[in-house]
PDB file of N, CA and C in Angstrom:
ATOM      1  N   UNK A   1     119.574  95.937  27.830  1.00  0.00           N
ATOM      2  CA  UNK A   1     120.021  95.502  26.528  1.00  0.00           C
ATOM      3  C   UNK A   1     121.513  95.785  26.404  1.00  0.00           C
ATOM      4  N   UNK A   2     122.317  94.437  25.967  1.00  0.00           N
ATOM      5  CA  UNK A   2     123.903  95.337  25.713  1.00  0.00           C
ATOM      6  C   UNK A   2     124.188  96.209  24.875  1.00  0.00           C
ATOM      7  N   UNK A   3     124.720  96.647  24.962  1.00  0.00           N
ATOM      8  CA  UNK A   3     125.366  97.641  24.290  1.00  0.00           C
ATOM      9  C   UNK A   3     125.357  97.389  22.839  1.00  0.00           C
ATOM     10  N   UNK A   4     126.360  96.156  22.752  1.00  0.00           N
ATOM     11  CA  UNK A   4     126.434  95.702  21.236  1.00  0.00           C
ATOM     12  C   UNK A   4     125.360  94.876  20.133  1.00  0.00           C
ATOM     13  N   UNK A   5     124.098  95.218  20.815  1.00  0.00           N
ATOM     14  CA  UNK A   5     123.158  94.666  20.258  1.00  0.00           C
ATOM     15  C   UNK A   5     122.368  95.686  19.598  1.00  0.00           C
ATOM     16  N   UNK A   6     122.856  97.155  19.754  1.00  0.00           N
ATOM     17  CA  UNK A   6     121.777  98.098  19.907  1.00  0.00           C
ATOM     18  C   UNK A   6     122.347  98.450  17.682  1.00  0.00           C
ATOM     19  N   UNK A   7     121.068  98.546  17.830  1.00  0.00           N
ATOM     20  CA  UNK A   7     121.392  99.309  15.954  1.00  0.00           C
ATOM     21  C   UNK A   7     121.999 100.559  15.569  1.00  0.00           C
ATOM     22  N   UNK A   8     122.315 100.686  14.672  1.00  0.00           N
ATOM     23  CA  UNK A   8     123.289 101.953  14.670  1.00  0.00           C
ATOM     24  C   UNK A   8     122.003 102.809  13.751  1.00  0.00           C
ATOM     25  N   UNK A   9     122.345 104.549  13.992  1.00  0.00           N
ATOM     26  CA  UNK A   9     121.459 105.365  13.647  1.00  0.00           C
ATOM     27  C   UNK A   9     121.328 104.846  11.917  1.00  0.00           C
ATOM     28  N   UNK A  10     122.602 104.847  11.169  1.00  0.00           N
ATOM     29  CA  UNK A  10     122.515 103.784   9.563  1.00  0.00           C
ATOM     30  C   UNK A  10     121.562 103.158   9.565  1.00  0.00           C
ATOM     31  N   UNK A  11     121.717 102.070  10.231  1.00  0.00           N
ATOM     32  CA  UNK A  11     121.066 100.573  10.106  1.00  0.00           C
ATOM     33  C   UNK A  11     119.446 100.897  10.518  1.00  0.00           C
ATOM     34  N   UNK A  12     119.078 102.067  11.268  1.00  0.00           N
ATOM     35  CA  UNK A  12     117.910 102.035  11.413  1.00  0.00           C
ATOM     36  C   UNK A  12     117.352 103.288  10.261  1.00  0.00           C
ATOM     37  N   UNK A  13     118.247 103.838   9.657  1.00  0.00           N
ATOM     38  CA  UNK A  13     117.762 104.905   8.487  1.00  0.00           C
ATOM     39  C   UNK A  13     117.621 103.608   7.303  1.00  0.00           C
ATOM     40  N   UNK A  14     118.604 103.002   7.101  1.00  0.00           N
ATOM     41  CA  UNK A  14     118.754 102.147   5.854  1.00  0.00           C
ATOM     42  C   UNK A  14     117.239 101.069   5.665  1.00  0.00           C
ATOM     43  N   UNK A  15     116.695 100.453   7.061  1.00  0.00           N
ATOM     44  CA  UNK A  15     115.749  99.718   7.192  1.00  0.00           C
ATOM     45  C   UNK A  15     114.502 100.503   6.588  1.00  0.00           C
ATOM     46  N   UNK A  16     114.510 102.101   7.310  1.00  0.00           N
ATOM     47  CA  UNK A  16     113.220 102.748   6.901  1.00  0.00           C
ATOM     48  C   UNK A  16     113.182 103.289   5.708  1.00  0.00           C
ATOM     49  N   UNK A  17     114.533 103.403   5.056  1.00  0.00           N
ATOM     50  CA  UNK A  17     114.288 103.681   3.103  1.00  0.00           C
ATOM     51  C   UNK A  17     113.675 102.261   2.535  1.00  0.00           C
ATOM     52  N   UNK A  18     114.101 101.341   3.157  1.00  0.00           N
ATOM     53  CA  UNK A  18     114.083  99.907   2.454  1.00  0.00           C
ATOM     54  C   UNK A  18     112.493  99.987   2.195  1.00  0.00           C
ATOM     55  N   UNK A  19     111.406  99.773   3.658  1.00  0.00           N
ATOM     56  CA  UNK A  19     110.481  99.772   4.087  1.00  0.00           C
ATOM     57  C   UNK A  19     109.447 100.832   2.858  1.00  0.00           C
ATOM     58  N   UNK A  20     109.829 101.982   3.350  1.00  0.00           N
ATOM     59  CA  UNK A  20     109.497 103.103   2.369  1.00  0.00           C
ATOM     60  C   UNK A  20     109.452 103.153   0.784  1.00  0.00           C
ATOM     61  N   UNK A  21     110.701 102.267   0.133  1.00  0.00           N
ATOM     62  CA  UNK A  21     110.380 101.792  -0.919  1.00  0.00           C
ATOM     63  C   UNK A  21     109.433 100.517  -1.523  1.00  0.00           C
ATOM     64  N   UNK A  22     109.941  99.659  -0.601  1.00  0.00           N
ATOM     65  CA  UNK A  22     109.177  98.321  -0.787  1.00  0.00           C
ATOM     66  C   UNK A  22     107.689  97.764  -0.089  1.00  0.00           C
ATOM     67  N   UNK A  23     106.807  98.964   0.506  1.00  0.00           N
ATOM     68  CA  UNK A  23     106.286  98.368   1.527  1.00  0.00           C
ATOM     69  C   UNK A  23     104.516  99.827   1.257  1.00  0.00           C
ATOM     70  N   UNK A  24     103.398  99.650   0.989  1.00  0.00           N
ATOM     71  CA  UNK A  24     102.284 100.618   1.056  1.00  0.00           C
ATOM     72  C   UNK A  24     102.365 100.015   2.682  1.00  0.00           C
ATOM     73  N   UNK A  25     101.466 101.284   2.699  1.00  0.00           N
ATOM     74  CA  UNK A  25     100.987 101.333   4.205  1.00  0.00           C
ATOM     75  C   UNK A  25      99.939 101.914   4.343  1.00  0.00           C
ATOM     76  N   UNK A  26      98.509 100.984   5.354  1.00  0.00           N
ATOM     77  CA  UNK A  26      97.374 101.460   4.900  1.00  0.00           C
ATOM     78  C   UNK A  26      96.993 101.612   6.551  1.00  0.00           C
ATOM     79  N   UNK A  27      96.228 102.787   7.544  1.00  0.00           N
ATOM     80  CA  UNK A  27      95.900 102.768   8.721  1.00  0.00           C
ATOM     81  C   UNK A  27      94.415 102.342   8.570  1.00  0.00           C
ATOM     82  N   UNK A  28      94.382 101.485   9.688  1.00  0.00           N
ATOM     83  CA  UNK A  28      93.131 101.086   9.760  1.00  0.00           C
ATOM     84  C   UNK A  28      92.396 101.349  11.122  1.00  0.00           C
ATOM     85  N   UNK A  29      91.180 102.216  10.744  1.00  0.00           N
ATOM     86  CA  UNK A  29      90.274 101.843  12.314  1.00  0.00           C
ATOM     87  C   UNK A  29      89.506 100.777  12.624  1.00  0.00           C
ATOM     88  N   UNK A  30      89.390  99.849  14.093  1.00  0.00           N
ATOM     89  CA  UNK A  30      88.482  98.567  13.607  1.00  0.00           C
ATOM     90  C   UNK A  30      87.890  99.365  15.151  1.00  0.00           C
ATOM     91  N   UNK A  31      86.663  99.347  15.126  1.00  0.00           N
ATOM     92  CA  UNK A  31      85.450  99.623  16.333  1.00  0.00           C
ATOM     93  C   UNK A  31      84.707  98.479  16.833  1.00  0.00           C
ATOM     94  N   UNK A  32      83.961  98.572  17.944  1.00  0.00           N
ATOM     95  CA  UNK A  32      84.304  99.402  18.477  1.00  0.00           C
ATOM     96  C   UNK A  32      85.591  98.689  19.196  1.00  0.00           C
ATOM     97  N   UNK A  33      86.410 100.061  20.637  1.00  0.00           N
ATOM     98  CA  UNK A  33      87.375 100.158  21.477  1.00  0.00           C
ATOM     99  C   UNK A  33      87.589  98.558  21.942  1.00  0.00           C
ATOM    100  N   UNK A  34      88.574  98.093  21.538  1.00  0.00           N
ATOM    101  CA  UNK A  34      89.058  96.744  22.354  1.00  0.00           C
ATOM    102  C   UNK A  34      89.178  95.613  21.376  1.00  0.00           C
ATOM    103  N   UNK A  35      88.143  96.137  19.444  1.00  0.00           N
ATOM    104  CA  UNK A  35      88.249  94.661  18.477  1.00  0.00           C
ATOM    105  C   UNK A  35      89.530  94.911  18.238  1.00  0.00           C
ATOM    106  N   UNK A  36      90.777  95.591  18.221  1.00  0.00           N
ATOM    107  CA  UNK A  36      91.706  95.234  17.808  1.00  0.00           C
ATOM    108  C   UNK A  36      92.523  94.306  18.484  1.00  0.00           C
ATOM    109  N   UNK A  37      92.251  93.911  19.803  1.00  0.00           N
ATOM    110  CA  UNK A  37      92.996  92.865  20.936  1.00  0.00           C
ATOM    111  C   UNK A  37      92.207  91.564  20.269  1.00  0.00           C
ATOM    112  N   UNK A  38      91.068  91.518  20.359  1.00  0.00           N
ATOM    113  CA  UNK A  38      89.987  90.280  19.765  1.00  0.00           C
ATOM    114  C   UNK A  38      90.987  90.168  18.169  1.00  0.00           C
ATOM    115  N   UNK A  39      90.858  90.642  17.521  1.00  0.00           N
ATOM    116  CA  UNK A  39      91.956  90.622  15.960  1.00  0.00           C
ATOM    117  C   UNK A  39      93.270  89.917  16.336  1.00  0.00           C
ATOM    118  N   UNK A  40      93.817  90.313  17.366  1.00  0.00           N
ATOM    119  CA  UNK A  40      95.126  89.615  17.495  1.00  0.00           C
ATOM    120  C   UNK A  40      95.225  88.752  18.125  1.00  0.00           C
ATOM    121  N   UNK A  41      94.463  88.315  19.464  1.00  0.00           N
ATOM    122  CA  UNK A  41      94.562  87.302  19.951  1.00  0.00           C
ATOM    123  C   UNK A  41      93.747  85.957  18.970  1.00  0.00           C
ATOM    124  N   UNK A  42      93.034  86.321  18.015  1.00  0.00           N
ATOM    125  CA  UNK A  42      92.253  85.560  17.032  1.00  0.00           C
ATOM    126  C   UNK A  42      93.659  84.783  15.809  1.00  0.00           C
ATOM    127  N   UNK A  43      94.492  86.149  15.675  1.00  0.00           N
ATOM    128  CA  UNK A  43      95.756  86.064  14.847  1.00  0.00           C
ATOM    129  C   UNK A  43      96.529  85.068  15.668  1.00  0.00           C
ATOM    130  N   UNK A  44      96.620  85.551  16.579  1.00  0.00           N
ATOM    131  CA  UNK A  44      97.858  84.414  18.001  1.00  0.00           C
ATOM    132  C   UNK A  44      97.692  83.003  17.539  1.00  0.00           C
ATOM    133  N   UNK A  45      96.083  83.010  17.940  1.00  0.00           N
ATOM    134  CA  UNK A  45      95.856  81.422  17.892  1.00  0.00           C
ATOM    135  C   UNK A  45      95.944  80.525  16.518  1.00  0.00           C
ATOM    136  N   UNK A  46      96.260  81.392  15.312  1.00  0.00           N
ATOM    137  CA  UNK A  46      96.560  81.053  13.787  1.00  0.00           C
ATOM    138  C   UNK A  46      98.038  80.696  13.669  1.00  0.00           C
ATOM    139  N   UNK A  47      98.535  81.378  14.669  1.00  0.00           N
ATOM    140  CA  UNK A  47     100.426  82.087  14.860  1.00  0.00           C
ATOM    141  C   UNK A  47     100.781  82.856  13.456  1.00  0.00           C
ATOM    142  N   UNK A  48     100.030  83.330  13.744  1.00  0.00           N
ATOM    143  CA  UNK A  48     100.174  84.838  12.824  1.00  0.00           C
ATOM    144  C   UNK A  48     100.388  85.459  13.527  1.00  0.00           C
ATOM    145  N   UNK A  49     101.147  86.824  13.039  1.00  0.00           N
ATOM    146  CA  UNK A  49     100.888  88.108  13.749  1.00  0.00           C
ATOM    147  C   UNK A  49      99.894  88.937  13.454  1.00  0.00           C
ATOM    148  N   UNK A  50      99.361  89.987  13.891  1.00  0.00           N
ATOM    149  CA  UNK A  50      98.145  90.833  13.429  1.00  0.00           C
ATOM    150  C   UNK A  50      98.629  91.254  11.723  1.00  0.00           C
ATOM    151  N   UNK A  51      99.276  92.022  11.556  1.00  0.00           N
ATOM    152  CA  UNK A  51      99.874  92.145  10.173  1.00  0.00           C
ATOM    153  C   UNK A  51      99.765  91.039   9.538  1.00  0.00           C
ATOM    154  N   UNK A  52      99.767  89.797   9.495  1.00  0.00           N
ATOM    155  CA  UNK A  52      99.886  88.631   8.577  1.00  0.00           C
ATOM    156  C   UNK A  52      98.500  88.469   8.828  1.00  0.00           C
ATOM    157  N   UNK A  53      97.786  88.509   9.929  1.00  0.00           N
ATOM    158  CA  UNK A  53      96.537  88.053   9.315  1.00  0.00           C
ATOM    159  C   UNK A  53      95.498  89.049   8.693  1.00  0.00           C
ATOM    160  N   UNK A  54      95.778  90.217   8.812  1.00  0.00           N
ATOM    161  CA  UNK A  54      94.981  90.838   7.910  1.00  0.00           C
ATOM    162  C   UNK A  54      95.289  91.236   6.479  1.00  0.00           C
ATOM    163  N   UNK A  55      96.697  90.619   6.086  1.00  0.00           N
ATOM    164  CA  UNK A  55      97.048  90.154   4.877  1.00  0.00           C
ATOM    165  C   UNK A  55      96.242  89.250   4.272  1.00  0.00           C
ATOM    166  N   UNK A  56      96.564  88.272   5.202  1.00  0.00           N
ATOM    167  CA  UNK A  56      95.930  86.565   4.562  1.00  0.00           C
ATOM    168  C   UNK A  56      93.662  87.018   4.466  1.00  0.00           C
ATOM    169  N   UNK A  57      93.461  87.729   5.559  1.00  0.00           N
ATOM    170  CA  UNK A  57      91.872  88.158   5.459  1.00  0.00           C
ATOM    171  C   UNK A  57      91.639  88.847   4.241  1.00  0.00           C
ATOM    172  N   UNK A  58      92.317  90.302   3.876  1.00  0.00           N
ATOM    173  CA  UNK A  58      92.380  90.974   2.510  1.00  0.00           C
ATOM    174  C   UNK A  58      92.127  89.858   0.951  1.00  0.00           C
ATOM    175  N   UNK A  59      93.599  88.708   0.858  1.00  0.00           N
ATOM    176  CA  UNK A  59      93.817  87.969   0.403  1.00  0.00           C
ATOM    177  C   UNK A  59      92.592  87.015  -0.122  1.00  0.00           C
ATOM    178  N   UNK A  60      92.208  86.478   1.065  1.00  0.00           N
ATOM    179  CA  UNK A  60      91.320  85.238   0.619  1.00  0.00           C
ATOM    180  C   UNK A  60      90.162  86.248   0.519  1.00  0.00           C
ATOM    181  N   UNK A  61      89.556  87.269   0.911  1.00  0.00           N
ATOM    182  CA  UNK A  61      88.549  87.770   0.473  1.00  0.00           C
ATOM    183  C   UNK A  61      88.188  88.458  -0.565  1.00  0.00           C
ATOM    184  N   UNK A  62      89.639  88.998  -1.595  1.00  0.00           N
ATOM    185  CA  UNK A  62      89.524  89.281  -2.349  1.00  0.00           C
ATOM    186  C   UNK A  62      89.424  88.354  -3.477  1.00  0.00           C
ATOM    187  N   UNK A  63      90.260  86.961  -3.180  1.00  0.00           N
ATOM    188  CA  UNK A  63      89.929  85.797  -4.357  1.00  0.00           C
ATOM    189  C   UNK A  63      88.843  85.158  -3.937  1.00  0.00           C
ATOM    190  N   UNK A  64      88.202  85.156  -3.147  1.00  0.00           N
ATOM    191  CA  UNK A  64      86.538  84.757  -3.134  1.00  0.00           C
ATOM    192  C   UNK A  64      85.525  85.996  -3.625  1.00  0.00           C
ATOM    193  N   UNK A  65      86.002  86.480  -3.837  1.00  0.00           N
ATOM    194  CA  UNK A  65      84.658  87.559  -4.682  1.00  0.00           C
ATOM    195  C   UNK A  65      84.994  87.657  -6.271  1.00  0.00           C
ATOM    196  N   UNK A  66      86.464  87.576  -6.440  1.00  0.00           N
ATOM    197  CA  UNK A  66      86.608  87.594  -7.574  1.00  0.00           C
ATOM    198  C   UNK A  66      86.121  86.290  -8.420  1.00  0.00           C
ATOM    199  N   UNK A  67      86.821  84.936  -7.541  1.00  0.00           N
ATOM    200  CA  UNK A  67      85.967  83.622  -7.996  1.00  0.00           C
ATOM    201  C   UNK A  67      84.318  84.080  -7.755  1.00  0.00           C
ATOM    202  N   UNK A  68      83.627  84.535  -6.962  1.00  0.00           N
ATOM    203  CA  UNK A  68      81.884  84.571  -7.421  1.00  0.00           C
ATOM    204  C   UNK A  68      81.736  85.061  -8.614  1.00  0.00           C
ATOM    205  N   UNK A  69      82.405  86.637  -8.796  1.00  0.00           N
ATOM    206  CA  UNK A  69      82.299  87.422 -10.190  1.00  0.00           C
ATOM    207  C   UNK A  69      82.297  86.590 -10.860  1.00  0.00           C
ATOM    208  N   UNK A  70      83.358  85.443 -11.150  1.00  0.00           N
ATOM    209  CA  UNK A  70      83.420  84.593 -12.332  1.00  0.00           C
ATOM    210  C   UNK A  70      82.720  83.582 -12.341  1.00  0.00           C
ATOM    211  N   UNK A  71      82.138  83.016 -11.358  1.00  0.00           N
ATOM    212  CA  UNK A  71      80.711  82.540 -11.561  1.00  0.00           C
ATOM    213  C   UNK A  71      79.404  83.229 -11.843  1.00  0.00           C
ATOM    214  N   UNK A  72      79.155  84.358 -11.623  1.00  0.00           N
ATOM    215  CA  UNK A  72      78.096  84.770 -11.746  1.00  0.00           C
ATOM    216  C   UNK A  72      78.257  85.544 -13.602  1.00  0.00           C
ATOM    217  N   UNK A  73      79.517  85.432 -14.079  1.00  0.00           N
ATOM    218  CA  UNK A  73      79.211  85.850 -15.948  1.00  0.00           C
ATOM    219  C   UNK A  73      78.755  84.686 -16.372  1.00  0.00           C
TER     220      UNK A  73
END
């Protein structure tokens, strides 16, 4: 890598306040050993990244239950 491409100790403190303010962060275990490769190569073929698609999964699964709730009052 050149030289002048590399980030400065700033630029990589400034990114992780940014992050830290603007950003939850939730760890997830998925079982068993190896579904997390199956998750991303599943994401690949969407061209998502793993992070975007378990956004978009969260997402639509939470407005499909909420639309049933509101069918089922």
């Amino acid at each position: 890598m050149p030289e002048d491409s590399k980030i400065s100790k700033a630029q990589q403190k400034a990114v992780h306040e940014y992050v830290k303010r603007n950003y939850d962060r939730i760890e997830l275990t998925v079982k068993p050993k190896g579904k997390k490769e199956e998750i991303k190569a599943h994401a690949e073929l969407s061209g998502e990244t793993l992070n975007s698609f378990i956004n978009r999964a969260i997402d639509e699964t939470m407005n499909r239950d909420t639309m049933q709730a509101r069918k089922e009052i």
